[in-house]
Protein backbone atom coordinates (compact mmCIF):
# COMPACT_ATOMS: atom_id res chain seq x y z
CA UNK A 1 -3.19 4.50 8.10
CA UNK A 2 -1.01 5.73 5.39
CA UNK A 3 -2.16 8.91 4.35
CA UNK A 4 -0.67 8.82 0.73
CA UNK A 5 -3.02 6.03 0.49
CA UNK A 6 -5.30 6.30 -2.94
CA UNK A 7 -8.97 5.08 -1.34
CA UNK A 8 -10.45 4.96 -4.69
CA UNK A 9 -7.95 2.21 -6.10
CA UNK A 10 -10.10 -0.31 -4.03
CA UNK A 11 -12.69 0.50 -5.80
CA UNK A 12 -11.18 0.40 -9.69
CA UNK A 13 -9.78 -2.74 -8.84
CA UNK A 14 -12.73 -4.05 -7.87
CA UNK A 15 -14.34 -3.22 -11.30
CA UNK A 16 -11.77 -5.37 -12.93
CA UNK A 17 -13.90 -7.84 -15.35
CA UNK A 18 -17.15 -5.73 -15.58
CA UNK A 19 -18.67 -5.33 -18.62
CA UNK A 20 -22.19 -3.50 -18.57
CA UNK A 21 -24.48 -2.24 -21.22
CA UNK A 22 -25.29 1.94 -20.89
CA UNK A 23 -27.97 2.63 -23.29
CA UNK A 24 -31.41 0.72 -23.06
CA UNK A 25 -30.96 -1.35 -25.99
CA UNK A 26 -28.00 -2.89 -25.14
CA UNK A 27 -25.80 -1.43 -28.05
CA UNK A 28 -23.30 0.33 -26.00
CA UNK A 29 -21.08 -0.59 -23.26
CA UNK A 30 -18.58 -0.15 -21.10
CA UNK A 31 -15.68 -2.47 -20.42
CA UNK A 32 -13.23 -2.77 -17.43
CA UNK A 33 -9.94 -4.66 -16.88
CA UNK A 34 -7.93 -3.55 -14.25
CA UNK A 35 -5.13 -5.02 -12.53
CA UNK A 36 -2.02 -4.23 -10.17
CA UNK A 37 1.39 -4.39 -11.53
CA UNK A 38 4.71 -3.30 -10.16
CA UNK A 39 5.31 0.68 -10.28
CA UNK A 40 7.63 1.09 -13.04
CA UNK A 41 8.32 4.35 -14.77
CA UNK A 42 5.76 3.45 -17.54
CA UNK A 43 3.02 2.87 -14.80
CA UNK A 44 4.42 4.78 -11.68
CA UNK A 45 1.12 4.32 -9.82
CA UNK A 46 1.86 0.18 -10.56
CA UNK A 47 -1.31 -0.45 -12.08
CA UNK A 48 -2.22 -1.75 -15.58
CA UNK A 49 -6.07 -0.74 -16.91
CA UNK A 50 -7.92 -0.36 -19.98
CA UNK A 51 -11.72 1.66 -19.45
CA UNK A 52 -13.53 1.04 -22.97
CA UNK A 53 -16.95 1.95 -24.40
CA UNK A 54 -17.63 0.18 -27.26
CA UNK A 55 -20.54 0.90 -30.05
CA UNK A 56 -23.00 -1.16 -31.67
CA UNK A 57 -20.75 -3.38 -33.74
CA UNK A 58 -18.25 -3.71 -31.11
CA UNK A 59 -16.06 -1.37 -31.83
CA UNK A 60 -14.20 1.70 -29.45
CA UNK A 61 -15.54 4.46 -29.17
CA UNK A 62 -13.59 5.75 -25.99
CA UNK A 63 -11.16 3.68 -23.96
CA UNK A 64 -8.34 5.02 -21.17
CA UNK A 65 -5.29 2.95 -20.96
CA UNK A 66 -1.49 2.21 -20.62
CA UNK A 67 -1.18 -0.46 -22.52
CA UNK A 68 1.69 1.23 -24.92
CA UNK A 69 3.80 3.93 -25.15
CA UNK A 70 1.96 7.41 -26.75
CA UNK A 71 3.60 9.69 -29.05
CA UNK A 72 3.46 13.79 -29.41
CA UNK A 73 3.34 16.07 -31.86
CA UNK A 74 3.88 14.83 -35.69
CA UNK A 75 6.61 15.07 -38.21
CA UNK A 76 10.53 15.17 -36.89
CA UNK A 77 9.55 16.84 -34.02
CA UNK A 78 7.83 14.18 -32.72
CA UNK A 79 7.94 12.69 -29.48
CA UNK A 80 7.36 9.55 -27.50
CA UNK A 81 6.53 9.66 -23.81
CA UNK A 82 7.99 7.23 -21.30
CA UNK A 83 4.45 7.25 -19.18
CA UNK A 84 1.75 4.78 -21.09
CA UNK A 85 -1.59 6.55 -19.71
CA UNK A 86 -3.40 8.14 -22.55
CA UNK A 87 -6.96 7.95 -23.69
CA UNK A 88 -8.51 7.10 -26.89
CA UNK A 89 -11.96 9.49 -28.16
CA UNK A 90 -12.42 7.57 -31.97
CA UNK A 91 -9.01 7.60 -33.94
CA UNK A 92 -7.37 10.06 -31.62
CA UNK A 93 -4.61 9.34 -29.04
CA UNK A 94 -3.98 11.48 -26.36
CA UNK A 95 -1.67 11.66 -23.48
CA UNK A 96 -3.72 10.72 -19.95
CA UNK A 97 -2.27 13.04 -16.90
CA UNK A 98 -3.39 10.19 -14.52
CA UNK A 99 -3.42 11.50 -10.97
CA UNK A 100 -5.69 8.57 -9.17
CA UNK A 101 -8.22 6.34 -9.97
CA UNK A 102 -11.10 8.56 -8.86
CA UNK A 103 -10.30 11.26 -11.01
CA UNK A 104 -9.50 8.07 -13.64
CA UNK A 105 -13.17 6.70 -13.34
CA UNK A 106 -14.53 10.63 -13.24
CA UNK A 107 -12.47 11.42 -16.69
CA UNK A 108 -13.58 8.04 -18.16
CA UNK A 109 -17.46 8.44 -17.47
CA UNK A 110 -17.53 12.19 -18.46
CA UNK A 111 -15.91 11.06 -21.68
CA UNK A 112 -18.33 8.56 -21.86
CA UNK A 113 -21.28 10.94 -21.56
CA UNK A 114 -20.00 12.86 -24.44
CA UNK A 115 -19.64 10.18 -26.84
CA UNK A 116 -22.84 8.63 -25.92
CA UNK A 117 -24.33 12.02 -26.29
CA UNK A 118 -23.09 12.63 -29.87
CA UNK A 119 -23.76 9.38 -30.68
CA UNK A 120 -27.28 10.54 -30.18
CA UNK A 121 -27.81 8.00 -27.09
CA UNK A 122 -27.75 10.79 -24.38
CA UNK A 123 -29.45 13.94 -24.59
């Protein structure tokens, strides 16, 4: 068994597809597409994913990705990242310090919770 081995990848992967509804009235939920892809140094850990909750009118409210490149900073000092992973919380882009999935799905539900909760969905 290889010990460098991330367990928990089985278990993203397996996700890939799932879309499921997290309040009782059906007006949020989350989304999952995840996929393998060859390790490159934009996705090291050779996987592709987006994790999205999305509001009432469809909409993101949170979503965890690597779908593009991410920029730092503002103005002339700005800088772009070679990694993809970053996160979305509303209009705000941030840079994602993915280590494996299961801290992935962790960081993705706990942001969850706290969009949901000021939303007003979770108390």
């Amino acid at each position: 068994m290889n010990a460098d081995r991330d367990h928990s990848l089985d278990s993203l992967l397996a996700l890939d597809g799932t879309v499921m509804f997290v309040d009782a009235g059906g007006n949020y939920s989350v989304k999952f597409v995840v996929k393998r892809s060859a390790a490159t140094a934009e996705r090291p850990h050779g996987l592709s994913y987006s994790l999205t909750l999305h509001g009432r009118d469809g909409e993101r409210i949170v979503g965890f990705d690597n779908a593009h490149m991410v920029s730092e900073g503002s103005g002339p000092g700005k800088r772009r990242r070679a990694e993809f992973d970053h996160k979305h919380v509303g209009s705000r882009v941030r840079v994602y310090a993915y280590s494996d999935a299961a801290a992935l799905l962790g960081d993705f539900w706990e942001a969850v919770d706290a969009a949901l909760q000021k939303e007003g969905v979770l108390k």
